[in-house]
PDB file of N, CA and C in Angstrom:
ATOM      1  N   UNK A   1      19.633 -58.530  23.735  1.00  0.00           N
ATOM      2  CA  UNK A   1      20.672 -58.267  22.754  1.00  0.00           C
ATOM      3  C   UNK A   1      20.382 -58.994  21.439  1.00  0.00           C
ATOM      4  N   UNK A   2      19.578 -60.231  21.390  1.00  0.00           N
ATOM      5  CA  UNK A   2      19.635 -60.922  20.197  1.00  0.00           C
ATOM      6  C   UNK A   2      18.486 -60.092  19.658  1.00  0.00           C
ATOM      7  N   UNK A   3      17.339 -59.685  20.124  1.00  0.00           N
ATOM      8  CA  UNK A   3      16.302 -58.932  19.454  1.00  0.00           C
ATOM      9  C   UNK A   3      17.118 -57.224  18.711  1.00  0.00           C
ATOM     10  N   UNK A   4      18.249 -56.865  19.270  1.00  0.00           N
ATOM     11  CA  UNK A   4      18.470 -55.648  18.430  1.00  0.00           C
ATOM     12  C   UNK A   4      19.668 -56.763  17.431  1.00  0.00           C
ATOM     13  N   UNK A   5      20.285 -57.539  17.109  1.00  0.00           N
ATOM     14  CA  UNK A   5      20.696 -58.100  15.927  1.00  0.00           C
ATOM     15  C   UNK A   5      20.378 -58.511  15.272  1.00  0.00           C
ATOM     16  N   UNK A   6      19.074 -59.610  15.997  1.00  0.00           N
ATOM     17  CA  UNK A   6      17.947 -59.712  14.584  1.00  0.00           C
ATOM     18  C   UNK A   6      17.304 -58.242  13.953  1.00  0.00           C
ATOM     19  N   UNK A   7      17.356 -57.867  14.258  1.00  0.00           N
ATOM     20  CA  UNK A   7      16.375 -55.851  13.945  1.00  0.00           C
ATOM     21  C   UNK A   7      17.709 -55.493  12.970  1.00  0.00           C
ATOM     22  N   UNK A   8      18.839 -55.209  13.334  1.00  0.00           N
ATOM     23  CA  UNK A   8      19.462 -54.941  12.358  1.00  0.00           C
ATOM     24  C   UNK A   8      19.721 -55.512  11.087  1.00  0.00           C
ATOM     25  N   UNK A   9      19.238 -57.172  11.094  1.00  0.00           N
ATOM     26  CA  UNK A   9      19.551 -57.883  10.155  1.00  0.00           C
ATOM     27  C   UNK A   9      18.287 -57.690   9.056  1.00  0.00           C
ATOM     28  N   UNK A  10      17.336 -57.238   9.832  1.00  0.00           N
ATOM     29  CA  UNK A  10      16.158 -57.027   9.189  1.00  0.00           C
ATOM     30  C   UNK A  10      16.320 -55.689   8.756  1.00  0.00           C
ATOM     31  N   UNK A  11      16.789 -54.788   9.603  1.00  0.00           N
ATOM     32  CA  UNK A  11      16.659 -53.699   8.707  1.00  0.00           C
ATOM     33  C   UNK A  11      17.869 -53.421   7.861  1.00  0.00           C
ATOM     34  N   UNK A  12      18.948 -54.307   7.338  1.00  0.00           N
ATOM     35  CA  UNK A  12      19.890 -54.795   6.619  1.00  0.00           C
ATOM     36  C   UNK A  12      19.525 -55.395   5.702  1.00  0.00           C
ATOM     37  N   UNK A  13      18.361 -55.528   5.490  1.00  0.00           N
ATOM     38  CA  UNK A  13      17.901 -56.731   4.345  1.00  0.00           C
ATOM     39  C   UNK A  13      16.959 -55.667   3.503  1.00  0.00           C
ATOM     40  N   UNK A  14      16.594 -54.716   3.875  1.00  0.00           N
ATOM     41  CA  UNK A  14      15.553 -53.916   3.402  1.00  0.00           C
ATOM     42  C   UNK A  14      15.989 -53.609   1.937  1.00  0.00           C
ATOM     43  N   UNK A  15      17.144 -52.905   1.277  1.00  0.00           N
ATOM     44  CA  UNK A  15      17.407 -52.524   0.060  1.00  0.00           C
ATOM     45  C   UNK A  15      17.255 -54.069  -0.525  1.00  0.00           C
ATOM     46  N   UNK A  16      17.604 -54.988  -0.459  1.00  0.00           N
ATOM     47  CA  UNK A  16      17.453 -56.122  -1.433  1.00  0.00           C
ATOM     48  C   UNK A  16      15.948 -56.773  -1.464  1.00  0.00           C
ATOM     49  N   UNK A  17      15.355 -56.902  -0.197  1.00  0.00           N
ATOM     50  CA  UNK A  17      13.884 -57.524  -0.193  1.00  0.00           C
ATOM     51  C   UNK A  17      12.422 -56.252  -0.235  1.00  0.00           C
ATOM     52  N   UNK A  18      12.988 -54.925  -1.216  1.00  0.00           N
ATOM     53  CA  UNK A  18      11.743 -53.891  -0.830  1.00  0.00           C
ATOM     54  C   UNK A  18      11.263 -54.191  -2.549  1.00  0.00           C
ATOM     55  N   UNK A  19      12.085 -54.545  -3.709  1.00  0.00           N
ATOM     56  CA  UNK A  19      11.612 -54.409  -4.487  1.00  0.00           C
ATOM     57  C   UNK A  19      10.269 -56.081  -4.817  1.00  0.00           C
ATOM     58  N   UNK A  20      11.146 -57.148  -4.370  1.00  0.00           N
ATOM     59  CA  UNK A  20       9.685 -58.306  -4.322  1.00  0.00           C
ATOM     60  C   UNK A  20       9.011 -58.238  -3.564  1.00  0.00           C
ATOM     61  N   UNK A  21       8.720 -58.074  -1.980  1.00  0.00           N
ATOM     62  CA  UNK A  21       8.465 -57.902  -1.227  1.00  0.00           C
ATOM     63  C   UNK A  21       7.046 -56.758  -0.964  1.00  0.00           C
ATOM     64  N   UNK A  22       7.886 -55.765  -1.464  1.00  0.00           N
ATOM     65  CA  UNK A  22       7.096 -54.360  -1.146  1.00  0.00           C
ATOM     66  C   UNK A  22       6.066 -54.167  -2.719  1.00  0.00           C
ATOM     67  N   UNK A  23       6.055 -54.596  -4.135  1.00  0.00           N
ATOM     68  CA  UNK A  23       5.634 -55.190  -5.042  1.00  0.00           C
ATOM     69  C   UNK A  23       4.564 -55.868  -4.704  1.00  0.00           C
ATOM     70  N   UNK A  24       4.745 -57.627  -4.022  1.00  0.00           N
ATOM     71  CA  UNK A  24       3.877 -58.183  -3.798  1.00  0.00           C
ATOM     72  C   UNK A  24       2.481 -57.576  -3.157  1.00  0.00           C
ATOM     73  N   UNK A  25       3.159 -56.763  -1.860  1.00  0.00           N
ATOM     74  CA  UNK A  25       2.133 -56.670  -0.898  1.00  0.00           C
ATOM     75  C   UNK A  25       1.463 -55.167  -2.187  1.00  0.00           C
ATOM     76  N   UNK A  26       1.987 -54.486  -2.372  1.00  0.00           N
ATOM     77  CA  UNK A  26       0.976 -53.396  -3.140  1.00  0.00           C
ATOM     78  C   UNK A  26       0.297 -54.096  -4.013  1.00  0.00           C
ATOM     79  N   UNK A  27       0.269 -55.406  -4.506  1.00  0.00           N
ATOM     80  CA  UNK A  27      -0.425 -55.962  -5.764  1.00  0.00           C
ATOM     81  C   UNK A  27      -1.947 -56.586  -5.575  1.00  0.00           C
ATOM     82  N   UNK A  28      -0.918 -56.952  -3.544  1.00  0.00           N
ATOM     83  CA  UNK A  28      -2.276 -57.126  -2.672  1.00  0.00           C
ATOM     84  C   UNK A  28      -2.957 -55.966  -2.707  1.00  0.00           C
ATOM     85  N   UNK A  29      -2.745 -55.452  -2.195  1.00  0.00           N
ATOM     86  CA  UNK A  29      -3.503 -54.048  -1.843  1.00  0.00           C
ATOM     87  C   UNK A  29      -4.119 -53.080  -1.943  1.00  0.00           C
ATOM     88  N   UNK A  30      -3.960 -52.888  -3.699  1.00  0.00           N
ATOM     89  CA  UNK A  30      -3.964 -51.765  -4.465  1.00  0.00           C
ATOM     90  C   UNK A  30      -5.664 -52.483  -4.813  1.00  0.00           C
ATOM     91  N   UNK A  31      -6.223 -53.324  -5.058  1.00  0.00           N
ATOM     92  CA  UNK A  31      -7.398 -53.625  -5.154  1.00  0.00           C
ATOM     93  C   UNK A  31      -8.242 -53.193  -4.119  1.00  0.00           C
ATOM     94  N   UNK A  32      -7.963 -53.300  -2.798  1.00  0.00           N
ATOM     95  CA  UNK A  32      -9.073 -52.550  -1.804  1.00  0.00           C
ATOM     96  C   UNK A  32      -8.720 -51.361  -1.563  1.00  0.00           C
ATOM     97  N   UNK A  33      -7.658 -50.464  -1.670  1.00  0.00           N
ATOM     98  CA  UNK A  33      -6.982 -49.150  -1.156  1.00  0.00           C
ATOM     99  C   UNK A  33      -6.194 -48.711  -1.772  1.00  0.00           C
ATOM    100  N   UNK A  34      -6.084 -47.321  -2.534  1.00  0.00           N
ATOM    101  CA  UNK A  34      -4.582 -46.473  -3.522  1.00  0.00           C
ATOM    102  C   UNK A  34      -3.091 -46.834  -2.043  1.00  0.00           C
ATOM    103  N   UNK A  35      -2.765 -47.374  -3.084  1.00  0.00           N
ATOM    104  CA  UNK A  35      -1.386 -47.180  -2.334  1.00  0.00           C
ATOM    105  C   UNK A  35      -0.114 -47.043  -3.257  1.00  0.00           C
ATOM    106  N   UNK A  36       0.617 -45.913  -3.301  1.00  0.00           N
ATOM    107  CA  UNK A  36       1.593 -45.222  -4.030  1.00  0.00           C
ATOM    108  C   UNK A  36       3.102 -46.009  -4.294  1.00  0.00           C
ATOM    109  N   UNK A  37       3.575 -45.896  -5.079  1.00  0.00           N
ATOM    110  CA  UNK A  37       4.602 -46.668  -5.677  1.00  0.00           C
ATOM    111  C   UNK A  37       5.872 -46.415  -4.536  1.00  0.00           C
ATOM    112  N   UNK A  38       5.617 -45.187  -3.726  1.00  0.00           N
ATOM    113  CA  UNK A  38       7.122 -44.524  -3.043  1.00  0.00           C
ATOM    114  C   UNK A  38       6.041 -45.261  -1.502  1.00  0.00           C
ATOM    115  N   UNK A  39       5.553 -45.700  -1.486  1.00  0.00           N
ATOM    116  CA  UNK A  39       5.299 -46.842   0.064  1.00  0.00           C
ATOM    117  C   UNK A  39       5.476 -48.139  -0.396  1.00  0.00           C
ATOM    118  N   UNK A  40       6.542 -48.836  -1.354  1.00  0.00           N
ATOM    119  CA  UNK A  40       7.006 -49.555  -1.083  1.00  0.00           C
ATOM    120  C   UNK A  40       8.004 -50.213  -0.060  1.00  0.00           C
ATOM    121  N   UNK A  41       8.823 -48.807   0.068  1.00  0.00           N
ATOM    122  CA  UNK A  41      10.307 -49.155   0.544  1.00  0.00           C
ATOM    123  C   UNK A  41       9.106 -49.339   2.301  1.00  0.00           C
ATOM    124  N   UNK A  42       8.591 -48.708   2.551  1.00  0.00           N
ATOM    125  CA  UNK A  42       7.543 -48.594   4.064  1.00  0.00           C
ATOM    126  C   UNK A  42       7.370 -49.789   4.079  1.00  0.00           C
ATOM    127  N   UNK A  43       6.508 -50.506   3.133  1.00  0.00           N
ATOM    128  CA  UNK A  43       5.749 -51.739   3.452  1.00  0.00           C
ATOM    129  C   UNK A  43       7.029 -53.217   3.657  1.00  0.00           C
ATOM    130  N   UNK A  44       7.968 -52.600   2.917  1.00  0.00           N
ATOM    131  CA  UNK A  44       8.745 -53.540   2.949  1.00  0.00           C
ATOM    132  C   UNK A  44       9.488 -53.801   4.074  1.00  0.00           C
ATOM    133  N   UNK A  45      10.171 -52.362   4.752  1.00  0.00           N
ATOM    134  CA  UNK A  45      10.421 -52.537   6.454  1.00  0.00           C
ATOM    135  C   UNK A  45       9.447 -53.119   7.445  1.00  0.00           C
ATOM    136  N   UNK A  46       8.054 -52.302   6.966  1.00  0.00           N
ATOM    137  CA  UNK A  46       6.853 -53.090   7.912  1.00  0.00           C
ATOM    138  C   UNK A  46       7.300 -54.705   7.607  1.00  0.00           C
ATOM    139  N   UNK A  47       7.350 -55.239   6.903  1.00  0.00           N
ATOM    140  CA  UNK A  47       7.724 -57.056   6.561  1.00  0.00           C
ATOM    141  C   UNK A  47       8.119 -57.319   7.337  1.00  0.00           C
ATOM    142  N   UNK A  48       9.806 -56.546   7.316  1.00  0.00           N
ATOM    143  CA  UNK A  48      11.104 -57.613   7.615  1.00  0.00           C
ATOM    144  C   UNK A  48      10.877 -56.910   9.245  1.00  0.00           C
ATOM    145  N   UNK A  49      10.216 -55.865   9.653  1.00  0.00           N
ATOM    146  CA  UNK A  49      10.460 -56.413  11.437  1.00  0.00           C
ATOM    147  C   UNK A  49       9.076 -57.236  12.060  1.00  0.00           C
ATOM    148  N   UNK A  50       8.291 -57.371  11.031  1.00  0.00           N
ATOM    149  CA  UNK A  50       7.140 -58.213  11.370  1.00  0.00           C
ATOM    150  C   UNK A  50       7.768 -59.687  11.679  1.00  0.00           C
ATOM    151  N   UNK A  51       9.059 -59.921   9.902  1.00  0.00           N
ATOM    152  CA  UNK A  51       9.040 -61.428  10.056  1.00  0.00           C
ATOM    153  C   UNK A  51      10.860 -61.257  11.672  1.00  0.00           C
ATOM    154  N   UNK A  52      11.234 -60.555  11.690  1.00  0.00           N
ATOM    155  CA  UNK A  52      12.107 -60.272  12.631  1.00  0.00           C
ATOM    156  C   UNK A  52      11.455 -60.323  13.868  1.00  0.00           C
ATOM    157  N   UNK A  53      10.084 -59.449  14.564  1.00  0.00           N
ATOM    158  CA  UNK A  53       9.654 -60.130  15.721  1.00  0.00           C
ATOM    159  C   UNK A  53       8.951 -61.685  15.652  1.00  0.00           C
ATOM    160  N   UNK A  54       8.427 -62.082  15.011  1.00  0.00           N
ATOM    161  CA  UNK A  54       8.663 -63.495  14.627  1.00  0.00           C
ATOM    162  C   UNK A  54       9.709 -64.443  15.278  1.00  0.00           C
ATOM    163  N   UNK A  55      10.484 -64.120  14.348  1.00  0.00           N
ATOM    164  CA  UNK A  55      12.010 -64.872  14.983  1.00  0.00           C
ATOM    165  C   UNK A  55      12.312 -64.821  16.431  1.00  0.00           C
ATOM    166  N   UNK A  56      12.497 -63.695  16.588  1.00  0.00           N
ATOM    167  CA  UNK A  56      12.506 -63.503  18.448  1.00  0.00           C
ATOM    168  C   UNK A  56      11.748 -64.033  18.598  1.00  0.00           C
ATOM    169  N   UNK A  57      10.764 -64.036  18.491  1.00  0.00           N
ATOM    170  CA  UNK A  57       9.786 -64.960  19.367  1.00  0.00           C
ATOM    171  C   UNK A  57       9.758 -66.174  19.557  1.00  0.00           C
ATOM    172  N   UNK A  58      10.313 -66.760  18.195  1.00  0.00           N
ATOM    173  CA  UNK A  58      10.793 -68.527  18.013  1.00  0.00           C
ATOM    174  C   UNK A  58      11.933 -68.546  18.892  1.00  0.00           C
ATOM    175  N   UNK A  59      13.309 -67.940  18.803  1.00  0.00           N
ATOM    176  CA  UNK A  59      14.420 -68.147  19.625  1.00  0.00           C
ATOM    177  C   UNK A  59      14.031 -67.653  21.160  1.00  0.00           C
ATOM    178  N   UNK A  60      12.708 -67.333  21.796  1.00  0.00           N
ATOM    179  CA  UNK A  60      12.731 -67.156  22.878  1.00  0.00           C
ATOM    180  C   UNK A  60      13.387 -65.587  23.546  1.00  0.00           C
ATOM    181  N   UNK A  61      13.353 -64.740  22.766  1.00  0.00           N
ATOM    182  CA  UNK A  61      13.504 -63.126  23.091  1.00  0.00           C
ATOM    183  C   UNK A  61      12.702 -63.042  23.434  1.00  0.00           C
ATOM    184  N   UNK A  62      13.099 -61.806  24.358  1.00  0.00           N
ATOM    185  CA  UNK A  62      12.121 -60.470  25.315  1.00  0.00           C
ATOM    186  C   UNK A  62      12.668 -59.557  25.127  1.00  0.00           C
ATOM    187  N   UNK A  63      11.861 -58.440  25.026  1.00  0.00           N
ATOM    188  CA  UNK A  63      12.404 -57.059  25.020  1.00  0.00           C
ATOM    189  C   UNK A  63      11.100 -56.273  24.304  1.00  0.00           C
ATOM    190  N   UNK A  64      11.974 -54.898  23.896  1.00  0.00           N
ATOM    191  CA  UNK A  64      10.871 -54.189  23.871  1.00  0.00           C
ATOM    192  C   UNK A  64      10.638 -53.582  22.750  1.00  0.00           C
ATOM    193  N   UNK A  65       9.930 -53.358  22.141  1.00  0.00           N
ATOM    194  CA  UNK A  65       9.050 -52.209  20.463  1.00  0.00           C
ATOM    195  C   UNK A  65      10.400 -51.628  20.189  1.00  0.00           C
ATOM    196  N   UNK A  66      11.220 -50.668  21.491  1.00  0.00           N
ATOM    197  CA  UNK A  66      11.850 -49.809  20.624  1.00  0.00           C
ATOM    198  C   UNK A  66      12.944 -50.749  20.162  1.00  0.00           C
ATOM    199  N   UNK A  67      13.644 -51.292  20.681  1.00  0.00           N
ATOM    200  CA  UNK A  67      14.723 -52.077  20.479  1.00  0.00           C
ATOM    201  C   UNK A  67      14.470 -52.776  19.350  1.00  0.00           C
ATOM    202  N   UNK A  68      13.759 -53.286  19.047  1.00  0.00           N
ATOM    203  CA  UNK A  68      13.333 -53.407  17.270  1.00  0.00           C
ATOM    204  C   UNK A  68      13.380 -52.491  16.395  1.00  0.00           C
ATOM    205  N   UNK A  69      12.821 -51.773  16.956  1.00  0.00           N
ATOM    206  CA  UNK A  69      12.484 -50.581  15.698  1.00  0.00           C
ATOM    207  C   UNK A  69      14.218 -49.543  15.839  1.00  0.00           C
ATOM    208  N   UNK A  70      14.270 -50.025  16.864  1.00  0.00           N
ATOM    209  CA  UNK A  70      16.312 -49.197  16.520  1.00  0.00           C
ATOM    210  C   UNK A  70      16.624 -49.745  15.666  1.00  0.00           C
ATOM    211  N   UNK A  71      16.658 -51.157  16.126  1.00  0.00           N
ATOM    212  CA  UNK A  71      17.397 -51.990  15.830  1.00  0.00           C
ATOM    213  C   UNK A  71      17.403 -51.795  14.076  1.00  0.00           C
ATOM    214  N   UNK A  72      15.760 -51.946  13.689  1.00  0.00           N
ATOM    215  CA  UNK A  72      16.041 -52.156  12.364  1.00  0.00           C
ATOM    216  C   UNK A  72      16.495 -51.031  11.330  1.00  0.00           C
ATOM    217  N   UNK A  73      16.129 -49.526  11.955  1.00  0.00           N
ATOM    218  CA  UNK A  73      16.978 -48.429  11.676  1.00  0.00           C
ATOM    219  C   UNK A  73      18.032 -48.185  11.861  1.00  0.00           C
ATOM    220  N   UNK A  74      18.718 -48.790  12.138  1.00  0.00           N
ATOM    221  CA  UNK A  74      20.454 -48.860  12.343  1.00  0.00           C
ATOM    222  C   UNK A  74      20.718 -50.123  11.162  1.00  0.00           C
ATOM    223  N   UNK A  75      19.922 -50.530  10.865  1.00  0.00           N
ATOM    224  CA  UNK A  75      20.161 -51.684   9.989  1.00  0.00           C
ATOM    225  C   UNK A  75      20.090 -50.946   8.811  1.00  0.00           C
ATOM    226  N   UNK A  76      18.828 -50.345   8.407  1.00  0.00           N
ATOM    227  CA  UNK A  76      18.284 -49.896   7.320  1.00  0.00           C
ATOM    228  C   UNK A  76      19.215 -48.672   7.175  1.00  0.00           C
ATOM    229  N   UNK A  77      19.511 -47.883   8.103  1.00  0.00           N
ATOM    230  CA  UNK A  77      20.586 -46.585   7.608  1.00  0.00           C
ATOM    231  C   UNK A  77      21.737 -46.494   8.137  1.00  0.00           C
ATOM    232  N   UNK A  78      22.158 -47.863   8.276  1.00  0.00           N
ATOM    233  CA  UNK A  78      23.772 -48.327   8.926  1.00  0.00           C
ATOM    234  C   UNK A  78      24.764 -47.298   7.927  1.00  0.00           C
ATOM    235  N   UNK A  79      24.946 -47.461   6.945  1.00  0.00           N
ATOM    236  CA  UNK A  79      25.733 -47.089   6.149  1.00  0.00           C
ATOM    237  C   UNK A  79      26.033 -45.894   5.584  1.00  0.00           C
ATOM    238  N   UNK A  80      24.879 -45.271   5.750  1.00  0.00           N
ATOM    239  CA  UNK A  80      24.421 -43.761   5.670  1.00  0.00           C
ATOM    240  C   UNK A  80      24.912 -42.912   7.014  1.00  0.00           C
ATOM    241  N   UNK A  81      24.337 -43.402   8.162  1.00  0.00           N
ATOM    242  CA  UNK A  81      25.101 -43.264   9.350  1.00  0.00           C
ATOM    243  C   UNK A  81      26.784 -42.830   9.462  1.00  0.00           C
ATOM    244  N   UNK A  82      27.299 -43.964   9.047  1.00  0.00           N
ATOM    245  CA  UNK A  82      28.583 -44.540   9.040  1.00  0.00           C
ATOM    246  C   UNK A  82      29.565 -43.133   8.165  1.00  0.00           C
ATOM    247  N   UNK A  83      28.964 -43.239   7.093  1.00  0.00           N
ATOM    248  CA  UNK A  83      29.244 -42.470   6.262  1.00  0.00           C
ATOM    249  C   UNK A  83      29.103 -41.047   6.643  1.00  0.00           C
ATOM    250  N   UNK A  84      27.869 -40.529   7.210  1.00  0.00           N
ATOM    251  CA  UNK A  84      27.945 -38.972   8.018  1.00  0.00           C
ATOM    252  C   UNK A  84      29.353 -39.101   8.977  1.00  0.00           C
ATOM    253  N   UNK A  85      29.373 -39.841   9.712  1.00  0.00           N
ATOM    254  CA  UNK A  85      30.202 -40.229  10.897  1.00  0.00           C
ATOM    255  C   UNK A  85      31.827 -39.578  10.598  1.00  0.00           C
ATOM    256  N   UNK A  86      31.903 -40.760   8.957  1.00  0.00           N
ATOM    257  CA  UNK A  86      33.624 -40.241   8.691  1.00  0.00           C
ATOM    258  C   UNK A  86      33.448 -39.140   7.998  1.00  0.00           C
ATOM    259  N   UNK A  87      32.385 -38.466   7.308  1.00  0.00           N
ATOM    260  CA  UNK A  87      32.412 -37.318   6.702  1.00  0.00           C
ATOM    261  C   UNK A  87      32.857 -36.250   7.833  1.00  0.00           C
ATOM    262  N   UNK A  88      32.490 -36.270   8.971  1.00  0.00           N
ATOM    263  CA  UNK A  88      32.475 -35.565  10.057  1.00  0.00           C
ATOM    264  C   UNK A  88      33.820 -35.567  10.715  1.00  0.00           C
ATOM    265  N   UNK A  89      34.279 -36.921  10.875  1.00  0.00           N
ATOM    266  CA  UNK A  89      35.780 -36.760  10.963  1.00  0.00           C
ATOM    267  C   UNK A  89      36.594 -36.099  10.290  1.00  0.00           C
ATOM    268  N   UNK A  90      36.324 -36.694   9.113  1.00  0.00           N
ATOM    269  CA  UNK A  90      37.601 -36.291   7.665  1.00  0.00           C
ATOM    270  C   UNK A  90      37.312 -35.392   7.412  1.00  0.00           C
ATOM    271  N   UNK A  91      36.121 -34.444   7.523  1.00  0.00           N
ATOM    272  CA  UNK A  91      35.711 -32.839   6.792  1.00  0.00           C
ATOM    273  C   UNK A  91      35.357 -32.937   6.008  1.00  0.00           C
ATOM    274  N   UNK A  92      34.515 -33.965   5.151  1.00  0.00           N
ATOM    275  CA  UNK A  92      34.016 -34.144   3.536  1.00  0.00           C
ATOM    276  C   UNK A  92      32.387 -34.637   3.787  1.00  0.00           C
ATOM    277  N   UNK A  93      31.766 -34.080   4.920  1.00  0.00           N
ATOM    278  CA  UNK A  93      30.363 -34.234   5.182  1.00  0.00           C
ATOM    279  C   UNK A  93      29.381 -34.718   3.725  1.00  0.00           C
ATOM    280  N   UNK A  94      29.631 -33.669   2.794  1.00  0.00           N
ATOM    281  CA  UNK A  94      28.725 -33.436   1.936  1.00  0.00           C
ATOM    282  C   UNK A  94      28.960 -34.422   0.931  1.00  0.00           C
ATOM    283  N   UNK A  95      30.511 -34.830   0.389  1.00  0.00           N
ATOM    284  CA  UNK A  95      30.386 -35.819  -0.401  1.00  0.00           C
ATOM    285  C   UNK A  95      30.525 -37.128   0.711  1.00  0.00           C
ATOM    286  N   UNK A  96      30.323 -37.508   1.628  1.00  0.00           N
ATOM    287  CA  UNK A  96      30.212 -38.657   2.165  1.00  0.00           C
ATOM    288  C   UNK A  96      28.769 -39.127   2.348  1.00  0.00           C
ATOM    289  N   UNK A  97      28.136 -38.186   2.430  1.00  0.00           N
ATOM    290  CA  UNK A  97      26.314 -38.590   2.289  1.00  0.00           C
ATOM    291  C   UNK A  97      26.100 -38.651   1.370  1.00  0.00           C
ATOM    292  N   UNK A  98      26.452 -38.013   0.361  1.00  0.00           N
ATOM    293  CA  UNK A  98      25.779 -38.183  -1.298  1.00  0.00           C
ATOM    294  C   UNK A  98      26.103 -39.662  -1.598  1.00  0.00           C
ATOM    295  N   UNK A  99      27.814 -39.888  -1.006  1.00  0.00           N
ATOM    296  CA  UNK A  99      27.815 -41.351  -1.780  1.00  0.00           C
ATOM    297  C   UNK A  99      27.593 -43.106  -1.000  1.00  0.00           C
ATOM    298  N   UNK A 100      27.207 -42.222   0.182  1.00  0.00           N
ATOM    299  CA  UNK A 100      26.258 -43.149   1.357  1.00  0.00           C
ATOM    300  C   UNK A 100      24.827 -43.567   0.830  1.00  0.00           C
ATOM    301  N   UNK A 101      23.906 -42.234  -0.050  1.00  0.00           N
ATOM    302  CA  UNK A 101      22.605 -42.282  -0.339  1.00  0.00           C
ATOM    303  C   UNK A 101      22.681 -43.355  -1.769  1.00  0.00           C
ATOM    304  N   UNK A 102      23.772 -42.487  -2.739  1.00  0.00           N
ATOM    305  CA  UNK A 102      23.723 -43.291  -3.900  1.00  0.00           C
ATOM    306  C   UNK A 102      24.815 -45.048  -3.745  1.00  0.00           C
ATOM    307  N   UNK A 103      25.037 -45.214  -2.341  1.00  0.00           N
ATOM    308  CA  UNK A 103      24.952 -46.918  -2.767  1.00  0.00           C
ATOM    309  C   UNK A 103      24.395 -47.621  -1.811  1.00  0.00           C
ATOM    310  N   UNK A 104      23.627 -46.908  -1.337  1.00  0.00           N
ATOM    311  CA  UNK A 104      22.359 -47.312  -0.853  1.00  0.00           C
ATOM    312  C   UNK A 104      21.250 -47.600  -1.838  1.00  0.00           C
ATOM    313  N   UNK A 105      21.093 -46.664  -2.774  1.00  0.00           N
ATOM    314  CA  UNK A 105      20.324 -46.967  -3.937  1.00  0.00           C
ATOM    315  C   UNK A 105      20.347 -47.538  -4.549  1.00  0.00           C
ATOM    316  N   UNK A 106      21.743 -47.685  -4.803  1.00  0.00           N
ATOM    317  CA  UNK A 106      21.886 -48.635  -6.241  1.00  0.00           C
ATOM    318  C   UNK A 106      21.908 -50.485  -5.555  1.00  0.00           C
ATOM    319  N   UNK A 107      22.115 -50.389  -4.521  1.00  0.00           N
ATOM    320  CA  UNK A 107      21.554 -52.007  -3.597  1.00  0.00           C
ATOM    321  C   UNK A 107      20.210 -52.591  -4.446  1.00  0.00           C
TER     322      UNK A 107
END
């Protein structure tokens, strides 16, 4: 259980840590290999469940690949989720994702 809350926290952190983060590592990178401005937000999830299995590993977790990788996609599109969810209740599908995507963005 603590490995899918760390995963969410990591993939909760993604809109604020993709622009230094995902920056740095292309600044690495872009010298041995093209790598495109829209694989930031990628490299930057690759980070935070790299430095997220990390952590588990310091606090003594077990478990397994997927449970991370849920984990941090429920993190990373918690809100977007959330937002289909009551669109679906309330009947307003279409403007509840638009304004799930745009404050997701603007993070």
């Amino acid at each position: 259980m603590i490995n899918f809350i760390i995963a969410i926290a990591a993939g909760a952190s993604i809109p604020y840590i993709q622009n230094f983060v995902g920056e740095h590592i292309i600044n690495r990178l872009t010298p041995h290999m093209p790598v495109g401005e829209g694989e930031k937000h990628t490299l930057a999830f690759i980070a935070a469940l790299i430095v997220a299995s990390l952590v588990i590993a310091a606090v003594g977790g077990s478990g397994s690949a997927f449970g991370l990788i849920f984990g941090g996609l429920i993190g990373l599109f918690g809100m977007r989720i959330i937002a289909i969810v009551r669109g679906l209740i309330y009947g307003k599908k279409k403007d509840a994702v638009e304004e799930a995507v745009e404050s997701s963005d603007d993070s």
